[in-house]
N, C-alpha and C. Protein backbone atom coordinates (compact mmCIF):
# COMPACT_ATOMS: atom_id res chain seq x y z
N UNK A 1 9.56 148.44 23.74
CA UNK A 1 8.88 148.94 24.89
C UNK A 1 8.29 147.78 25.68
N UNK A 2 7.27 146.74 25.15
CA UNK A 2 6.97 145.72 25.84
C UNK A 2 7.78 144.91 25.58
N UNK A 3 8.12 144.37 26.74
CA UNK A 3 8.91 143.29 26.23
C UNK A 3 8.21 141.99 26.67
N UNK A 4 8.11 141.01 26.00
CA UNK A 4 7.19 139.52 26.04
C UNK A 4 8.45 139.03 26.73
N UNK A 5 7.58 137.81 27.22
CA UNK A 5 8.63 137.00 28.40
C UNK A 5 9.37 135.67 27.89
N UNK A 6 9.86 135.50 28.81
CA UNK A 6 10.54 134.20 27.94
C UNK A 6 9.90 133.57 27.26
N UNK A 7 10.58 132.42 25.98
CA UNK A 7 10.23 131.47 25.07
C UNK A 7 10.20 130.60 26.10
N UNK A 8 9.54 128.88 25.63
CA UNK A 8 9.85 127.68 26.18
C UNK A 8 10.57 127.42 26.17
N UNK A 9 11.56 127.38 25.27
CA UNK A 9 12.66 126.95 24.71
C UNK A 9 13.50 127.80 26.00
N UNK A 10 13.50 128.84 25.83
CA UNK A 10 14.48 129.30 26.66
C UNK A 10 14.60 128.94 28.23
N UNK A 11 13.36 129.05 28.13
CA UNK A 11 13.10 128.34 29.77
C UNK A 11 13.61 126.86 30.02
N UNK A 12 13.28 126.28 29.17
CA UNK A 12 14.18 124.90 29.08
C UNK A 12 15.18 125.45 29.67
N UNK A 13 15.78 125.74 28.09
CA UNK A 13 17.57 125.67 28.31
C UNK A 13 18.10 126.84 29.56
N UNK A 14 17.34 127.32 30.62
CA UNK A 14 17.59 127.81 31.79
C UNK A 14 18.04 126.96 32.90
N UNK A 15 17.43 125.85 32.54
CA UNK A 15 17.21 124.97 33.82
C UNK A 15 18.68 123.98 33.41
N UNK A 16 19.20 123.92 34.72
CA UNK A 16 20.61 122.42 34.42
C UNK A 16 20.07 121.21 34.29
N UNK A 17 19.11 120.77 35.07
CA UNK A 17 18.95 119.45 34.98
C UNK A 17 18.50 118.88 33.60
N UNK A 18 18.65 118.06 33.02
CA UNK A 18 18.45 117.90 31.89
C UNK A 18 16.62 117.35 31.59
N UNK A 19 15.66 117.59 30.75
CA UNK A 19 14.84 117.72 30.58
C UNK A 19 13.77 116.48 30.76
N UNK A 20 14.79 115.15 30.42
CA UNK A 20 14.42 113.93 30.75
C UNK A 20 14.05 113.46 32.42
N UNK A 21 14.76 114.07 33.15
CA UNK A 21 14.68 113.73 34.64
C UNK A 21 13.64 115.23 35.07
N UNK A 22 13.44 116.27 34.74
CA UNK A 22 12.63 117.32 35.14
C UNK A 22 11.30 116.88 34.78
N UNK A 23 10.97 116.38 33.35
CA UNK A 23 9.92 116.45 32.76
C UNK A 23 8.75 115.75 33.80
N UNK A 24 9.35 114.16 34.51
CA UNK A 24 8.90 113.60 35.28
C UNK A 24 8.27 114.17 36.82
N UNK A 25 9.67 114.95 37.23
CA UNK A 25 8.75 115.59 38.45
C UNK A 25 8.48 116.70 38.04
N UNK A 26 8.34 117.18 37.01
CA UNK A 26 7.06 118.55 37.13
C UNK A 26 5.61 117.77 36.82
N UNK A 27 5.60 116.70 36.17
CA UNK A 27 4.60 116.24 36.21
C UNK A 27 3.69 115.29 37.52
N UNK A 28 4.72 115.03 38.05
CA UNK A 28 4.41 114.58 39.70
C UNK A 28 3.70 115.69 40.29
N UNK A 29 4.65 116.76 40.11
CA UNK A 29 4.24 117.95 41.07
C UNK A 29 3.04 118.25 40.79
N UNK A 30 2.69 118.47 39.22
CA UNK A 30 1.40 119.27 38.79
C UNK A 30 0.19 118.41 39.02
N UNK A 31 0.67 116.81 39.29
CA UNK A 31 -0.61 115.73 39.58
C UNK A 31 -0.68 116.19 41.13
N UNK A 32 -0.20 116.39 41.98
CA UNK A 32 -0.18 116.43 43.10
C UNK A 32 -0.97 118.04 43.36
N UNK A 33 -0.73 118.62 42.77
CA UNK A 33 -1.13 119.94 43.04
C UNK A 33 -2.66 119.30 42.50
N UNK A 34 -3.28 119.23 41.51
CA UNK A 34 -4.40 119.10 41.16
C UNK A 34 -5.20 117.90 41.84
N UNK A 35 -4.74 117.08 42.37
CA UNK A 35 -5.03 115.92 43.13
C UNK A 35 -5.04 117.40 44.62
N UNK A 36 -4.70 117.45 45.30
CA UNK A 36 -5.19 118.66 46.35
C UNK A 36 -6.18 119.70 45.97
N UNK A 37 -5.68 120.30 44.56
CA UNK A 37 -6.91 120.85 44.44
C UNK A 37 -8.26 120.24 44.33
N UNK A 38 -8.53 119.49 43.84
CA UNK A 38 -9.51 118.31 44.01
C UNK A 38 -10.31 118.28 45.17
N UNK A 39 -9.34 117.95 45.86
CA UNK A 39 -9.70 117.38 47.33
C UNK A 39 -10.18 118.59 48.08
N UNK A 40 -9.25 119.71 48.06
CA UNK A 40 -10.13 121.06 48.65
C UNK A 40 -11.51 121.42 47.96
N UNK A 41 -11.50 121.09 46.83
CA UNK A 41 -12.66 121.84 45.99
C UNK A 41 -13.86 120.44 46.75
N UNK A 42 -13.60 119.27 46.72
CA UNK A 42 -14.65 118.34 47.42
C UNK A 42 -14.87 119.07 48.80
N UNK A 43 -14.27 119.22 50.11
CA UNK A 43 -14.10 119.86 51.13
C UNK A 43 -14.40 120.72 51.05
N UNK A 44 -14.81 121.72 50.28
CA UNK A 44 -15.43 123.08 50.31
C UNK A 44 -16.46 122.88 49.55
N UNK A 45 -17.23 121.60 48.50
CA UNK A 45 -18.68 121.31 48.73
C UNK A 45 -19.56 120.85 49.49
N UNK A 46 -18.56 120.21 50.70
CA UNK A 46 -18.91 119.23 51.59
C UNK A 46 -19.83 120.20 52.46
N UNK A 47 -18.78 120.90 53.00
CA UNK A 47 -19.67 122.24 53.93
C UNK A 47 -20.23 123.48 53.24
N UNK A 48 -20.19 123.22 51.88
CA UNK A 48 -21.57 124.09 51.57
C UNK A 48 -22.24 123.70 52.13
N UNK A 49 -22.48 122.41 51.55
CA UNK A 49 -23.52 121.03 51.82
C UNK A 49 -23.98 121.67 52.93
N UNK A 50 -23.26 120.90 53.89
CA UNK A 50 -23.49 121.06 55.52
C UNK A 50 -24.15 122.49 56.22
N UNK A 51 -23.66 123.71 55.51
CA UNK A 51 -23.77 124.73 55.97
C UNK A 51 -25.60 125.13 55.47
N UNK A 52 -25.52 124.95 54.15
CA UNK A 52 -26.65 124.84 53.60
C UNK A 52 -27.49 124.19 54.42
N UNK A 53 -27.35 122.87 54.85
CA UNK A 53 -28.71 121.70 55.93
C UNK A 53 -28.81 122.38 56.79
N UNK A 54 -27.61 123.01 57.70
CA UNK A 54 -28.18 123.34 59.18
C UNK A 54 -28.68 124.61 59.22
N UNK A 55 -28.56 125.59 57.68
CA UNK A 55 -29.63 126.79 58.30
C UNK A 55 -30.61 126.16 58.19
N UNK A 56 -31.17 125.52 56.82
CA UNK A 56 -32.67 124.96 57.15
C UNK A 56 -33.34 124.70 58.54
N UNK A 57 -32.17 123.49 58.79
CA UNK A 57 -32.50 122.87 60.35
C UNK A 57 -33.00 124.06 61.17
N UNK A 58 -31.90 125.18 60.99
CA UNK A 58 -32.10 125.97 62.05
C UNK A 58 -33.21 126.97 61.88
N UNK A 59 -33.35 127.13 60.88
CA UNK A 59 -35.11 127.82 60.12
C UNK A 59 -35.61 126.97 60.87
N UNK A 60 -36.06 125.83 60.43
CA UNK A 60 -37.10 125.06 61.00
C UNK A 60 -37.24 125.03 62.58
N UNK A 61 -36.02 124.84 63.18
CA UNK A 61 -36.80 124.85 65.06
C UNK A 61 -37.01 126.28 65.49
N UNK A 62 -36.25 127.32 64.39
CA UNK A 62 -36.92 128.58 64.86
C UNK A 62 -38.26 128.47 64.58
N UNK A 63 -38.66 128.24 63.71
CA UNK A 63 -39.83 128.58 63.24
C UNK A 63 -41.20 127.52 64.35
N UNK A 64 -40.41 125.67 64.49
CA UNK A 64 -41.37 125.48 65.68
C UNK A 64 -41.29 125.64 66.87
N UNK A 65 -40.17 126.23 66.85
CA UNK A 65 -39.94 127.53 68.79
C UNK A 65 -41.53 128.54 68.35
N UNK A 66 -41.30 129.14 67.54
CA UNK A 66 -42.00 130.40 67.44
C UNK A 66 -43.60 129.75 67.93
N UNK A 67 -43.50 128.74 67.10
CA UNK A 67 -45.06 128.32 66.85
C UNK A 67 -45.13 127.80 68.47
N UNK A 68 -44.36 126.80 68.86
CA UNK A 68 -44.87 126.62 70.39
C UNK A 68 -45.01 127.77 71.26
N UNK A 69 -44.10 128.90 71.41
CA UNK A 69 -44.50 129.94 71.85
C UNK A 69 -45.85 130.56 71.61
N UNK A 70 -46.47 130.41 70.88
CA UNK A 70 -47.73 131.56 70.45
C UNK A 70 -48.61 130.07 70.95
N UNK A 71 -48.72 128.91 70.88
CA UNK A 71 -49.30 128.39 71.36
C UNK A 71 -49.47 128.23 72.87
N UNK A 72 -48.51 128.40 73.75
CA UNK A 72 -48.02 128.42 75.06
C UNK A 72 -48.83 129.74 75.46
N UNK A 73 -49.00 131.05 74.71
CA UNK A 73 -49.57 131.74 75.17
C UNK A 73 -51.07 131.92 74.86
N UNK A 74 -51.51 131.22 73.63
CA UNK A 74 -52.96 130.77 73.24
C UNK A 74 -53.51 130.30 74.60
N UNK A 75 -52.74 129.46 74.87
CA UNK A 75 -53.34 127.95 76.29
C UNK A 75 -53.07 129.19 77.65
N UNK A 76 -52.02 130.09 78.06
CA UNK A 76 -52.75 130.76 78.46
C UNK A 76 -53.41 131.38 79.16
N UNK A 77 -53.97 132.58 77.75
CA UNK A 77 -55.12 133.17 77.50
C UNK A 77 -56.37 131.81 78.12
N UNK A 78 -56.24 130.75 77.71
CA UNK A 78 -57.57 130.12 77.90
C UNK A 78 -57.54 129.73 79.14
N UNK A 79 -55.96 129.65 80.14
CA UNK A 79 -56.05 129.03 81.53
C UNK A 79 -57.13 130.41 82.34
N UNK A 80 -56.35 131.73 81.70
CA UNK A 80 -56.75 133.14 82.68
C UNK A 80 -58.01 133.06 82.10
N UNK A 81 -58.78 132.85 81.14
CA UNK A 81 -60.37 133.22 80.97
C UNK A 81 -60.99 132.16 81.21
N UNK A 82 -60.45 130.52 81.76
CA UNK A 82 -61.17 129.37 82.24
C UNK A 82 -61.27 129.66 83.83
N UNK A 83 -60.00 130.43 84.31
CA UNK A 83 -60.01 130.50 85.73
C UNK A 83 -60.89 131.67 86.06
N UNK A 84 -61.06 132.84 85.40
CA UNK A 84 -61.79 133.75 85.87
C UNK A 84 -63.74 133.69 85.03
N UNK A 85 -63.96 132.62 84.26
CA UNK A 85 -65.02 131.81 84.82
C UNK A 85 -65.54 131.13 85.98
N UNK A 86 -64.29 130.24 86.44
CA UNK A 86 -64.65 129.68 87.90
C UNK A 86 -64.64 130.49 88.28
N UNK A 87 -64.26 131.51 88.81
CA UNK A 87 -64.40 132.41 89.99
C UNK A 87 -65.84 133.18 89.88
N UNK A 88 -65.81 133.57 88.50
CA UNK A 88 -67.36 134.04 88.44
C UNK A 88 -68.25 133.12 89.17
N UNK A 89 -68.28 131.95 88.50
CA UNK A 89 -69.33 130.97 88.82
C UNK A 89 -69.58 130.39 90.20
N UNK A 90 -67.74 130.39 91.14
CA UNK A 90 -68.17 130.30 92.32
C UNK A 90 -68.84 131.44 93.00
N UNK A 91 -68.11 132.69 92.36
CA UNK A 91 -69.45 133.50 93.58
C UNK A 91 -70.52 133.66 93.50
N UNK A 92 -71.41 132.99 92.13
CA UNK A 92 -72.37 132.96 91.78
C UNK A 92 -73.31 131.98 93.14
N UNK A 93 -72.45 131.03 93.02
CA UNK A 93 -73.07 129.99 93.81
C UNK A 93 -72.95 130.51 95.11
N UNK A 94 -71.96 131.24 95.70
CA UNK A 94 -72.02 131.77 96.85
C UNK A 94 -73.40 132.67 97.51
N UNK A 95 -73.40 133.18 96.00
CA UNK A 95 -74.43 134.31 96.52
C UNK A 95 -75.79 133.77 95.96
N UNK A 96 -75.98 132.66 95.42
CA UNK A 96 -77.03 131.81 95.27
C UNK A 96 -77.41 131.00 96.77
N UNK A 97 -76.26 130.39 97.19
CA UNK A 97 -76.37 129.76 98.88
C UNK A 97 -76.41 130.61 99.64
N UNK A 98 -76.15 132.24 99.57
CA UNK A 98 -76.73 133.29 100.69
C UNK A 98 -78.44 133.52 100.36
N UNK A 99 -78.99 133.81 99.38
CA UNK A 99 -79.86 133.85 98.91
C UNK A 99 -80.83 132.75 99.47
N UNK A 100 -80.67 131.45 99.18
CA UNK A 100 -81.25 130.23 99.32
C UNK A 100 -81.53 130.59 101.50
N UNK A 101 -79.98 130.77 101.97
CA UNK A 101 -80.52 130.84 103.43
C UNK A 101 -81.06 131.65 104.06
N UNK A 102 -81.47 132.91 103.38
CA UNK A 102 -82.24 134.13 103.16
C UNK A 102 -83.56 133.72 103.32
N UNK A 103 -83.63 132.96 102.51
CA UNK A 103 -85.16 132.82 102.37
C UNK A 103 -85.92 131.29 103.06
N UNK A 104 -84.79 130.45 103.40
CA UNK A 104 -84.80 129.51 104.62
C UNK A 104 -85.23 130.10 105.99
N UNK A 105 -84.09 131.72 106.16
CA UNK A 105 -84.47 132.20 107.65
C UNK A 105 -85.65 132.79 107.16
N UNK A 106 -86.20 133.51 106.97
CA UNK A 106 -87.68 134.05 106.41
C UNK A 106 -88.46 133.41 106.24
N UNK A 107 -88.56 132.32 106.52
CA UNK A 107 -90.10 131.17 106.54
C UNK A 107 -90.28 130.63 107.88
């Protein structure tokens, strides 16, 4: 019912070329294959690598985007409540110098 697959042996004696001249380039071949695999498996740590640094990177200027933003709107909050001091304070003085000539014309 199962049937197991070929022997070595048989597989050998499948092949014409004789075993002395094969033995050499299958062993070429199989250095060559593993010499590429190699090299892909380096190339696909490389840009882990890489892929790995630039989310950081890219965490990080999100994160000091974010922070200059909330600071940008800190400063502002402090331009609109520094400017609507002056304005208080000038009409203060306004209506301090109406006051003052108020009581200039009245003497």
């Amino acid at each position: 019912m199962d049937k197991e697959g070929p022997t070595a042996s048989e597989i050998i004696n499948s092949f014409r070329t004789p075993t002395r001249i094969l033995l050499p380039k299958l062993l070429v071949s199989r250095d060559g294959w593993k010499g590429k695999a190699a090299e892909r498996k380096r190339k696909l740590k490389a840009a882990e690598i890489k892929n790995r640094d630039l989310e950081a990177s890219r965490q990080l200027w999100k994160e000091r985007a974010a922070e200059s933003q909330r600071e940008c709107a800190q400063l502002r909050e402090q331009l609109r409540l520094s400017q609507q001091q002056l304005d208080e304070a000038q009409a203060e003085v306004a209506r301090l110098r109406d006051d003052e000539k108020k009581v200039a014309a009245g003497h």
